[in-house]
PDB file of N, CA and C in Angstrom:
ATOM      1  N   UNK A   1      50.034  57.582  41.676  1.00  0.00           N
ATOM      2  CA  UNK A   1      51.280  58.212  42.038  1.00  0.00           C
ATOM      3  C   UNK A   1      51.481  59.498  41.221  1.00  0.00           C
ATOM      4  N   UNK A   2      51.119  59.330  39.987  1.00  0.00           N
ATOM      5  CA  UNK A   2      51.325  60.334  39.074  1.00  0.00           C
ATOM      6  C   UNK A   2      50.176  61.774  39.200  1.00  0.00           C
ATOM      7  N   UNK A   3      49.272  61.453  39.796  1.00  0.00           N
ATOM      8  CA  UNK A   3      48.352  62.679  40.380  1.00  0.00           C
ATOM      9  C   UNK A   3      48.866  63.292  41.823  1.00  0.00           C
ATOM     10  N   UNK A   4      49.447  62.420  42.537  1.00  0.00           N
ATOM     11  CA  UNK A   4      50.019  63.124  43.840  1.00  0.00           C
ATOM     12  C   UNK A   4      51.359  63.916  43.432  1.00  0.00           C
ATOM     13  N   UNK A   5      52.038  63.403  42.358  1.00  0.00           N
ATOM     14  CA  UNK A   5      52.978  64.208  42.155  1.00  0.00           C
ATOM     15  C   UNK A   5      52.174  65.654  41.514  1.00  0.00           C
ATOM     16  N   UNK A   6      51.594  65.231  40.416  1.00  0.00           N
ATOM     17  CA  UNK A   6      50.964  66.942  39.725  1.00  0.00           C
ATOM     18  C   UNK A   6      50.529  67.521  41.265  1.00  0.00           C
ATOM     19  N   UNK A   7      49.968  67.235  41.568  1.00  0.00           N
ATOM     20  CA  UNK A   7      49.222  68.154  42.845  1.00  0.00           C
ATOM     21  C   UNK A   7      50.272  68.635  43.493  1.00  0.00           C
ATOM     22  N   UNK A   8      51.012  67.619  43.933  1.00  0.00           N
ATOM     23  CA  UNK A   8      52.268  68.357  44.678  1.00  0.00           C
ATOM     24  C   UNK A   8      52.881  70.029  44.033  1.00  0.00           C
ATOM     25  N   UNK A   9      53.095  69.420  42.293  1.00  0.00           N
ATOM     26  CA  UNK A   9      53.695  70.668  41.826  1.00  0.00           C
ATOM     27  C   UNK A   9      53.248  71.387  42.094  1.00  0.00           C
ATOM     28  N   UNK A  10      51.507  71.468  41.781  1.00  0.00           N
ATOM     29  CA  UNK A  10      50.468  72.676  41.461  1.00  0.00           C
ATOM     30  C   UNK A  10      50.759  73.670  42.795  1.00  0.00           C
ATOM     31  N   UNK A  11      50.446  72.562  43.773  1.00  0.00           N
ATOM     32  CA  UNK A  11      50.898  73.066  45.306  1.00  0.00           C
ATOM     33  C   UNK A  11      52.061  73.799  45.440  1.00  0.00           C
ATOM     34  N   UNK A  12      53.303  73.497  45.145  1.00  0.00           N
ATOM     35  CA  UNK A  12      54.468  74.349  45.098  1.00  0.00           C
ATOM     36  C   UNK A  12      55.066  75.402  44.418  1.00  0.00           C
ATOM     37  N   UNK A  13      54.274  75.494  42.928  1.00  0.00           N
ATOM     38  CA  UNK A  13      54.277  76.331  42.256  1.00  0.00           C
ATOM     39  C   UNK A  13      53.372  77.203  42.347  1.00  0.00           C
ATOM     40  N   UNK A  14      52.202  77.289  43.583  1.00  0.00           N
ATOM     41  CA  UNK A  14      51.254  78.241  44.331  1.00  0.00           C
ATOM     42  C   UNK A  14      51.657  78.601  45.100  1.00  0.00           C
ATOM     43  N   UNK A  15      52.821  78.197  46.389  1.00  0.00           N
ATOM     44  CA  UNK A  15      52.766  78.751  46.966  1.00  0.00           C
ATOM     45  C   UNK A  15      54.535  79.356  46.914  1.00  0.00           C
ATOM     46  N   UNK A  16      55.082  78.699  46.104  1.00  0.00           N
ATOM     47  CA  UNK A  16      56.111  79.803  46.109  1.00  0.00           C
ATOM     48  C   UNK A  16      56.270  80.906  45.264  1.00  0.00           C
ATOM     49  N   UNK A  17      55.003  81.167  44.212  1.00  0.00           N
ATOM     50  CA  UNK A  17      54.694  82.593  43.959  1.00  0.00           C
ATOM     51  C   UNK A  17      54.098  83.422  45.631  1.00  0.00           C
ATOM     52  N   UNK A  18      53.179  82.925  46.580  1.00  0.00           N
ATOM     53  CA  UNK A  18      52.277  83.459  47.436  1.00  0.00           C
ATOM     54  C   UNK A  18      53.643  84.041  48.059  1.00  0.00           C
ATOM     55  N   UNK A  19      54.595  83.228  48.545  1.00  0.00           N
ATOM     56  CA  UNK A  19      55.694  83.186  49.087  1.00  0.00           C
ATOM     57  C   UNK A  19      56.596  84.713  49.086  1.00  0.00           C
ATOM     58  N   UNK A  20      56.295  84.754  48.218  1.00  0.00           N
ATOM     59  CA  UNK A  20      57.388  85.864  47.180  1.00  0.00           C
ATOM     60  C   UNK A  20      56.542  87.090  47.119  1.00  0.00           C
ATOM     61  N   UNK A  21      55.334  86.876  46.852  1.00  0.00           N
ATOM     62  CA  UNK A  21      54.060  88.132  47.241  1.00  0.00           C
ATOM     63  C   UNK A  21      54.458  88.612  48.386  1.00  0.00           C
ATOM     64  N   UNK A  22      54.201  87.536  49.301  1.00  0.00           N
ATOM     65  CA  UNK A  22      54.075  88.080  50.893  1.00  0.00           C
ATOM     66  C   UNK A  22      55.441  88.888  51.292  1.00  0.00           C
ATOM     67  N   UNK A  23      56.506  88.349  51.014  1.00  0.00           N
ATOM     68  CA  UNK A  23      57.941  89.096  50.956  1.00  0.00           C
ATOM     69  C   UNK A  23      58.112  90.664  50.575  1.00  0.00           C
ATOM     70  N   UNK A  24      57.446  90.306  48.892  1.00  0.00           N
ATOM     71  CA  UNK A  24      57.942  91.687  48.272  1.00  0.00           C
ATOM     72  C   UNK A  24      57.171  92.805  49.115  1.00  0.00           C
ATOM     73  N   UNK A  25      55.674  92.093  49.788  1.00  0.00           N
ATOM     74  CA  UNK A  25      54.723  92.823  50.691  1.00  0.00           C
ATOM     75  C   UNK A  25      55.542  94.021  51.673  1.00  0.00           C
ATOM     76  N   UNK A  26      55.804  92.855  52.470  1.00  0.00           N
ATOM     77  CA  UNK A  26      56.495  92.927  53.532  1.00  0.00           C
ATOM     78  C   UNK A  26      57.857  94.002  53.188  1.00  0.00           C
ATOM     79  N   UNK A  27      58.550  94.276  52.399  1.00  0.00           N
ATOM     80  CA  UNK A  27      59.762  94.715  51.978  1.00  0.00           C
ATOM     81  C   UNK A  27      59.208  96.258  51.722  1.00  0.00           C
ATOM     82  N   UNK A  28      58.016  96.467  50.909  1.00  0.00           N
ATOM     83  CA  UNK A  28      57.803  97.614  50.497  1.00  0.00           C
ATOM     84  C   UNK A  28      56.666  98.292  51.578  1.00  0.00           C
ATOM     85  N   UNK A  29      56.281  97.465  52.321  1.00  0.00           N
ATOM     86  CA  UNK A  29      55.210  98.665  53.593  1.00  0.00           C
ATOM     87  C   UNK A  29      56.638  99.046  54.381  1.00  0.00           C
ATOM     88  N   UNK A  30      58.144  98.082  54.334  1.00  0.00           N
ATOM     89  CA  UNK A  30      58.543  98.441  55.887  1.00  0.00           C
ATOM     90  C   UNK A  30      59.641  99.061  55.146  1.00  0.00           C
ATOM     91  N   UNK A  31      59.811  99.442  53.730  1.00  0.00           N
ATOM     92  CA  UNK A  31      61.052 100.307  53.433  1.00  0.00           C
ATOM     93  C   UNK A  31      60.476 101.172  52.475  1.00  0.00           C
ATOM     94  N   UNK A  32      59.116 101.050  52.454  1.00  0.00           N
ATOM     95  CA  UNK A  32      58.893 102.414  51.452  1.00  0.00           C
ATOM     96  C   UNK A  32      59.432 103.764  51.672  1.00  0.00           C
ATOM     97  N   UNK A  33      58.883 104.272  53.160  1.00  0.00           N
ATOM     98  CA  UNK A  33      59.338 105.285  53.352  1.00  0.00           C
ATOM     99  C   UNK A  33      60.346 105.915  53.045  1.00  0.00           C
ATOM    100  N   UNK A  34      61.974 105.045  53.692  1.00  0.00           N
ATOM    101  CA  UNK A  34      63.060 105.303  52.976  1.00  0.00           C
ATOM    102  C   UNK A  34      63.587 105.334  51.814  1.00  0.00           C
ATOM    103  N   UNK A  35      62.755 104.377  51.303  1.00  0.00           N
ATOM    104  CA  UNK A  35      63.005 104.677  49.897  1.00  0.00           C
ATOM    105  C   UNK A  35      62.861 105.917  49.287  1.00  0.00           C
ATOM    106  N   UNK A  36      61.808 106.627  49.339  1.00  0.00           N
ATOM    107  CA  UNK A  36      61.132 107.306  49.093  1.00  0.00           C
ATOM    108  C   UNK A  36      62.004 108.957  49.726  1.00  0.00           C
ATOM    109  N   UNK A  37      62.436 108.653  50.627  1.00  0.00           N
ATOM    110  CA  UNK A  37      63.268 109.736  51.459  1.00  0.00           C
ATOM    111  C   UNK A  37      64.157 109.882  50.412  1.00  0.00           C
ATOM    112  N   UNK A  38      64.966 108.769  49.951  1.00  0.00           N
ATOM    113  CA  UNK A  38      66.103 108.357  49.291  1.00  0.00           C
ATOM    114  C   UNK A  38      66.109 109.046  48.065  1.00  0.00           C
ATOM    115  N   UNK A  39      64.960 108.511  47.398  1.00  0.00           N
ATOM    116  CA  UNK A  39      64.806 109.128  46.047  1.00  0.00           C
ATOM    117  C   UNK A  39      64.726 110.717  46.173  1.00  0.00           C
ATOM    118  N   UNK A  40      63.742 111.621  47.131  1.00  0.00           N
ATOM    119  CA  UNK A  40      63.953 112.741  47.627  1.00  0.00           C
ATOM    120  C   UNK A  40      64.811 113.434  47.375  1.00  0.00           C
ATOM    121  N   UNK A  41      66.256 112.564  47.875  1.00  0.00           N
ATOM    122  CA  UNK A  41      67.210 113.285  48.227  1.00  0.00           C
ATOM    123  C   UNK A  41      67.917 113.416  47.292  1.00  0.00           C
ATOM    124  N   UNK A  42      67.933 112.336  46.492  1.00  0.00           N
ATOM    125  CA  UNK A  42      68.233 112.342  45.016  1.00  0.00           C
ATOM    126  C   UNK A  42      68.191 113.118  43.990  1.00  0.00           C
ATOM    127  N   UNK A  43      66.751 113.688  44.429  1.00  0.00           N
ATOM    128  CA  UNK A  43      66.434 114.496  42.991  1.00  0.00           C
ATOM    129  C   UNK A  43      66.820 115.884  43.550  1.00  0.00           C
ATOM    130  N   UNK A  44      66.976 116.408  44.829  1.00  0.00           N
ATOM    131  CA  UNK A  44      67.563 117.137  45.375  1.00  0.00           C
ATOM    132  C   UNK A  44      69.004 117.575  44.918  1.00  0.00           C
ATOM    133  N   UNK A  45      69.693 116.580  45.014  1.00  0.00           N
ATOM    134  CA  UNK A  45      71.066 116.352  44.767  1.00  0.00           C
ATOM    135  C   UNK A  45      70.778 116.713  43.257  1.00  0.00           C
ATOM    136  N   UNK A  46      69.936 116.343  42.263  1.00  0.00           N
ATOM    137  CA  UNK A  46      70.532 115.972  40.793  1.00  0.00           C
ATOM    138  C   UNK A  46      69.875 117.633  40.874  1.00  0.00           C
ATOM    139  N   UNK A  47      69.120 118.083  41.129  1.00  0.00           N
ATOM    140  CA  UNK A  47      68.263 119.375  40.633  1.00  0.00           C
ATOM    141  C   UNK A  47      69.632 120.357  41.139  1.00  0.00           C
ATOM    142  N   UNK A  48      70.147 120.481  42.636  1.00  0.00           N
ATOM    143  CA  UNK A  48      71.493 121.403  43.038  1.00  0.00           C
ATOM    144  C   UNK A  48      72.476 121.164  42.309  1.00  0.00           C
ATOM    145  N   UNK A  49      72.756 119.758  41.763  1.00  0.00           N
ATOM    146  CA  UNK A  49      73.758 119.810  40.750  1.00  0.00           C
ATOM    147  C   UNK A  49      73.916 120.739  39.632  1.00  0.00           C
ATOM    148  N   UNK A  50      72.315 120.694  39.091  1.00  0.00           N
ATOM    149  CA  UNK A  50      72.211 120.915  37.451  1.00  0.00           C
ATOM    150  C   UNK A  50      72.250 122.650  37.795  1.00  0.00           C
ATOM    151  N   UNK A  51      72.312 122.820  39.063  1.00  0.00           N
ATOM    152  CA  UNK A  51      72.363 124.994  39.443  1.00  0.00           C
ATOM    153  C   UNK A  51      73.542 125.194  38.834  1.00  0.00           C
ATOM    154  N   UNK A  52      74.558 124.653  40.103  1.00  0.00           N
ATOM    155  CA  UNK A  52      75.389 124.467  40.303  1.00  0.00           C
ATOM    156  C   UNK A  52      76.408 124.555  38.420  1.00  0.00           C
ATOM    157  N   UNK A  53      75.747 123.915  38.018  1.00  0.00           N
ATOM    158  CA  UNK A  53      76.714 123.549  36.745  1.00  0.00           C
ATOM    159  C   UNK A  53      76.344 124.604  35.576  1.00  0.00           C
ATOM    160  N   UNK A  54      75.005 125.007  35.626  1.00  0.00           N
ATOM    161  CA  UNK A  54      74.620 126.005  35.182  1.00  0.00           C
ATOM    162  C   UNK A  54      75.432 127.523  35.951  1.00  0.00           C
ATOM    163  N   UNK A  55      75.653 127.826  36.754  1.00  0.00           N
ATOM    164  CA  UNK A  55      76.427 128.884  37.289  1.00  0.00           C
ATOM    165  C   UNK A  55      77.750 128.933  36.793  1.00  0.00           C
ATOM    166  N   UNK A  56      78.738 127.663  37.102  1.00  0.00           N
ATOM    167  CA  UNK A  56      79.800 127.643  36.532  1.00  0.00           C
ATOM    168  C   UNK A  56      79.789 127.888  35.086  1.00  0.00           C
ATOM    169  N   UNK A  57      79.215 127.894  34.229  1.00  0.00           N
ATOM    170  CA  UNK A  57      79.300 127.237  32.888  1.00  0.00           C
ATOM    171  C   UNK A  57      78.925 129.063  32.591  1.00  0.00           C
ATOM    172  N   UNK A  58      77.994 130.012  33.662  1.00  0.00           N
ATOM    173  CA  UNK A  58      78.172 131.087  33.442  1.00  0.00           C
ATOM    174  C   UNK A  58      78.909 131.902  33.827  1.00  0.00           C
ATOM    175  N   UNK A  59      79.425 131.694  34.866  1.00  0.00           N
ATOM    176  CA  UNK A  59      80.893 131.946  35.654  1.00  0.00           C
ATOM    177  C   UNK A  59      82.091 132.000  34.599  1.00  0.00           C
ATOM    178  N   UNK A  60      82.434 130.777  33.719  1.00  0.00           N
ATOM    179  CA  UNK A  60      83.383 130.462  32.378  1.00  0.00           C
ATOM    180  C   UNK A  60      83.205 131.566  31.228  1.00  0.00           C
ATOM    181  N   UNK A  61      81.930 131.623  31.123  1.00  0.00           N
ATOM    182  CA  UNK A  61      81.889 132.813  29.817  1.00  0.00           C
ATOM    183  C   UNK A  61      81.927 133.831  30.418  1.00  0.00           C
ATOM    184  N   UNK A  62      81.596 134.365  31.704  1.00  0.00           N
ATOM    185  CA  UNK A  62      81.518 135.893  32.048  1.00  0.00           C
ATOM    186  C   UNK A  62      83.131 135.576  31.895  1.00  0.00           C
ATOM    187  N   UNK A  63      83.644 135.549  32.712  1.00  0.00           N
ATOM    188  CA  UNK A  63      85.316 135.529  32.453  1.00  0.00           C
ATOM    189  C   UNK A  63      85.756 135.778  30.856  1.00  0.00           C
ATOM    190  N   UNK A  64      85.509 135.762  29.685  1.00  0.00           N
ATOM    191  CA  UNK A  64      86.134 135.895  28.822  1.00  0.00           C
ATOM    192  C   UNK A  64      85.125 136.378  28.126  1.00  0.00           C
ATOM    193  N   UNK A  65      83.738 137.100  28.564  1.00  0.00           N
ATOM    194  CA  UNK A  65      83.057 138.149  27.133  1.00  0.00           C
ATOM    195  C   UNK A  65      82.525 138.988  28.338  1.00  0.00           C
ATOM    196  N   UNK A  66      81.439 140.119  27.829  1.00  0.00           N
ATOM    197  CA  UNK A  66      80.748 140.792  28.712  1.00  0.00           C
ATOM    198  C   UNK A  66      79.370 140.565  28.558  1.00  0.00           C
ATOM    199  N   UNK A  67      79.437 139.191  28.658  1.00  0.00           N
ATOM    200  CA  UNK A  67      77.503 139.012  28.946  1.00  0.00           C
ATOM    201  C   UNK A  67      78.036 139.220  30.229  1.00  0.00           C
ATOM    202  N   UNK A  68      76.571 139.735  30.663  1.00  0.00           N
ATOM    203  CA  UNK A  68      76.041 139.913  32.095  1.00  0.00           C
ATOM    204  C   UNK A  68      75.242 139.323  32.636  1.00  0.00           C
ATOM    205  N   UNK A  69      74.625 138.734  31.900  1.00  0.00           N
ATOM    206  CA  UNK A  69      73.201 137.548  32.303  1.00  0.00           C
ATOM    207  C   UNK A  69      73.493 136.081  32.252  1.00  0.00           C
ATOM    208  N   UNK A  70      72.723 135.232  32.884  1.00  0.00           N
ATOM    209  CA  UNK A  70      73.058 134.004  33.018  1.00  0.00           C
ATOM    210  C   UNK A  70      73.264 133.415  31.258  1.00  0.00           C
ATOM    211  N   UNK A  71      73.541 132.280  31.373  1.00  0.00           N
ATOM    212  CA  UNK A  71      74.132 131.632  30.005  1.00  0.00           C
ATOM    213  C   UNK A  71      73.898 130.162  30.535  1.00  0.00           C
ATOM    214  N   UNK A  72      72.813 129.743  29.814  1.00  0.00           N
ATOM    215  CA  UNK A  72      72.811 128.319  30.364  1.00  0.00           C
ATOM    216  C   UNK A  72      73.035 127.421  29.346  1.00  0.00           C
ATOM    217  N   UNK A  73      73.190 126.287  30.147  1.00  0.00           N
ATOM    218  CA  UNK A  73      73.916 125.335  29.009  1.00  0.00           C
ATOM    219  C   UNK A  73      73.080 124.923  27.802  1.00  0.00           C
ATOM    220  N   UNK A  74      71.913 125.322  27.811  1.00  0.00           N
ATOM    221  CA  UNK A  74      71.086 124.926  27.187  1.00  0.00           C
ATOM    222  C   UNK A  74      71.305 125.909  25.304  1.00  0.00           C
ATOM    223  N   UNK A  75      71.993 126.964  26.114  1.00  0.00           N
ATOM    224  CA  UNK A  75      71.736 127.999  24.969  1.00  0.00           C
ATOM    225  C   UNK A  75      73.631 127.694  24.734  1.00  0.00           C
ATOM    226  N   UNK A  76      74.827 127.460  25.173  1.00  0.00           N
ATOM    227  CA  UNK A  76      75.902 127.780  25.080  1.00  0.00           C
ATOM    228  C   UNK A  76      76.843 127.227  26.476  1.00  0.00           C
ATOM    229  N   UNK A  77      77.499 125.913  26.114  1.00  0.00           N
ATOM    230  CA  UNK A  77      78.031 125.276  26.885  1.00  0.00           C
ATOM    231  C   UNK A  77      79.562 125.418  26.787  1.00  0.00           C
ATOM    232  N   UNK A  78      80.342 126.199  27.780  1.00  0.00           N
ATOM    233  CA  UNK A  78      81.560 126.470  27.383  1.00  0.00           C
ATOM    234  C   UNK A  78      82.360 125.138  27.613  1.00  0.00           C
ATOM    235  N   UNK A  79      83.696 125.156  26.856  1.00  0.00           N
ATOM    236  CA  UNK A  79      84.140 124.215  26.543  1.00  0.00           C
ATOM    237  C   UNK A  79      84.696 123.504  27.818  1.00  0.00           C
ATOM    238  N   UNK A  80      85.221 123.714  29.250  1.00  0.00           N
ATOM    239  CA  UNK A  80      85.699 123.140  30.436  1.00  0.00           C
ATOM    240  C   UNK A  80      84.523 121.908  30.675  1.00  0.00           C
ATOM    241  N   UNK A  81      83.195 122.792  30.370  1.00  0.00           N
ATOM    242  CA  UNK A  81      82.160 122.494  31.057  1.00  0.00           C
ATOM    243  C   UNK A  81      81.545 120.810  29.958  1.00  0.00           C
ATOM    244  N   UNK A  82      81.798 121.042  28.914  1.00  0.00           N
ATOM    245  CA  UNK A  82      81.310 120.214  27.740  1.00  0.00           C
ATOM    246  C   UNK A  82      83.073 119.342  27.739  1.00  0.00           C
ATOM    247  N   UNK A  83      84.126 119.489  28.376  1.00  0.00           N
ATOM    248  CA  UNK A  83      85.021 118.558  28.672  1.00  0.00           C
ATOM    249  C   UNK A  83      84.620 117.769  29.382  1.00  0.00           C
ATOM    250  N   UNK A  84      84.513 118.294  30.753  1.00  0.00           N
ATOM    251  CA  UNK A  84      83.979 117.510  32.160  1.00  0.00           C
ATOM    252  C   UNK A  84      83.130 117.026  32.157  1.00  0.00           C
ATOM    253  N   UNK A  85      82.138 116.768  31.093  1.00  0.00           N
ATOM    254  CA  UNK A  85      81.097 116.275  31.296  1.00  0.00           C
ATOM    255  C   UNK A  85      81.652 114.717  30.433  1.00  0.00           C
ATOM    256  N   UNK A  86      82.034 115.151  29.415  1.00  0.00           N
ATOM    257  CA  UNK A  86      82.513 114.070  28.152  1.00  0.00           C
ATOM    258  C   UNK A  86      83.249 112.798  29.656  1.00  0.00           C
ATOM    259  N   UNK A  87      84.022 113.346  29.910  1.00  0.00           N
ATOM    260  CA  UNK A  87      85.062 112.876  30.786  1.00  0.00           C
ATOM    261  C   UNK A  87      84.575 111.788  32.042  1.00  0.00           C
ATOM    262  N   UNK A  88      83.421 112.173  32.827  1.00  0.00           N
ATOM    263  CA  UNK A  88      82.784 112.071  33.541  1.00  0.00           C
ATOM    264  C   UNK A  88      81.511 110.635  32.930  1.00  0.00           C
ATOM    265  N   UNK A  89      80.855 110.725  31.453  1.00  0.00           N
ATOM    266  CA  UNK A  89      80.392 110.338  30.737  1.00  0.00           C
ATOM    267  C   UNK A  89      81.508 108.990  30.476  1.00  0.00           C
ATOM    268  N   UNK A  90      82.380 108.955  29.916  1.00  0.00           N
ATOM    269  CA  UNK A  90      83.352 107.981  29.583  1.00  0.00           C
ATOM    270  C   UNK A  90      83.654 107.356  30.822  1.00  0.00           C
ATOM    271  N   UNK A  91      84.442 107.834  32.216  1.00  0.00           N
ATOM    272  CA  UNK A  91      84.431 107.230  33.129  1.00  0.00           C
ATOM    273  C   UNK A  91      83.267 106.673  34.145  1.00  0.00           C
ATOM    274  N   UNK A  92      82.197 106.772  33.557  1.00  0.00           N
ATOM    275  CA  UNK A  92      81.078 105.742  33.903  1.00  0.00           C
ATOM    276  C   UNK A  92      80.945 104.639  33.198  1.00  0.00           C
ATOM    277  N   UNK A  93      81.155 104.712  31.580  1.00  0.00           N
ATOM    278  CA  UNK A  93      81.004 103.719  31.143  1.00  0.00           C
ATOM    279  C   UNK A  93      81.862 102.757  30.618  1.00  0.00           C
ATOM    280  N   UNK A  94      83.285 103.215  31.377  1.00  0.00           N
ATOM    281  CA  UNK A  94      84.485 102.452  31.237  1.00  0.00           C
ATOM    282  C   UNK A  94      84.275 101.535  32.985  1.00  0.00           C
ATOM    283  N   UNK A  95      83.235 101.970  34.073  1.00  0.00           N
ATOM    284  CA  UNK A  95      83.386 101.404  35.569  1.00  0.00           C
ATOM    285  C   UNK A  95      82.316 100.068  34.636  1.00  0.00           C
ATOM    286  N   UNK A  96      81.434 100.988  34.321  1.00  0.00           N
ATOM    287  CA  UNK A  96      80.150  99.844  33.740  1.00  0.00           C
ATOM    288  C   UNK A  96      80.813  98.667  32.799  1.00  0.00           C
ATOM    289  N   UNK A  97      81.670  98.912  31.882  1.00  0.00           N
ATOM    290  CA  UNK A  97      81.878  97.947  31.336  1.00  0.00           C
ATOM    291  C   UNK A  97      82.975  96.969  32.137  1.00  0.00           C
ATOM    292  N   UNK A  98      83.926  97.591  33.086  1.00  0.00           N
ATOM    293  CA  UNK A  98      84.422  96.544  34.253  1.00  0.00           C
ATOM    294  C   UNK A  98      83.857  95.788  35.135  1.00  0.00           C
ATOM    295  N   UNK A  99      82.301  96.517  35.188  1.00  0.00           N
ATOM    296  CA  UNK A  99      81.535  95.407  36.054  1.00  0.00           C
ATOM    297  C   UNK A  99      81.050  94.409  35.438  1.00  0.00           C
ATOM    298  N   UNK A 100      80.373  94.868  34.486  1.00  0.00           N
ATOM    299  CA  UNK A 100      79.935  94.069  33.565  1.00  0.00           C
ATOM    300  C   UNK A 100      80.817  92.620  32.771  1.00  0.00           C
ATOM    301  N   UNK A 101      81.891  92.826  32.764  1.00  0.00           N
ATOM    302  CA  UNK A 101      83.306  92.196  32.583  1.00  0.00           C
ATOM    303  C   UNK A 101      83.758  90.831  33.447  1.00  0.00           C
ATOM    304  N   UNK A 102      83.282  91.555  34.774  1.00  0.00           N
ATOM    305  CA  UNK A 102      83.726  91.003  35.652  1.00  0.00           C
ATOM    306  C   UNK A 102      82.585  89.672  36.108  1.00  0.00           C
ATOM    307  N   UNK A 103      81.294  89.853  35.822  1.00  0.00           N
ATOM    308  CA  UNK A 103      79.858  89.135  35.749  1.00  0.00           C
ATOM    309  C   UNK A 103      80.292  88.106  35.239  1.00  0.00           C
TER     310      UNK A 103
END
């Protein structure tokens, strides 16, 4: 009795790894693509962001000196710009710790 049970396990603990193979298989030939679109679009989004924030942030200092050339945040982050970010920064990790809360 005690060998039909081991076998049994061996058996079930083979095939519900195979199980889970064949799934994750199945999941990533038939949603790679989108995924992949997804992420795309993503880095799209994060790369137009980081223009975007770089312009403003030179937009802020042209307004109050006479540089004429870009000013990126890298060299000189005016202060709206180094608010909104703080701000933005905190209200992520005040959602994160409500989810997390809520778990």
């Amino acid at each position: 009795m005690r060998c039909i049970l081991d076998q049994h396990q061996l058996y079930f603990s083979q095939t519900e790894g195979s199980v889970g193979q064949i799934i994750a298989a199945v999941l990533q030939e038939k949603y790679s693509e989108f995924l992949c679109s997804i992420r795309a679009s993503a880095q799209s989004t994060e790369r137009n962001s980081q223009i975007m924030l770089e312009l403003f942030n030179t937009l802020f200092i042209s307004q109050f000196t006479n540089i004429s050339h870009a000013t990126l945040t890298s060299f000189y982050e005016c202060e709206p710009i180094a608010q909104a970010r703080k701000a933005v920064k905190d209200n992520l990790a005040a959602q994160r710790q409500r989810k997390l809360s809520k778990s």
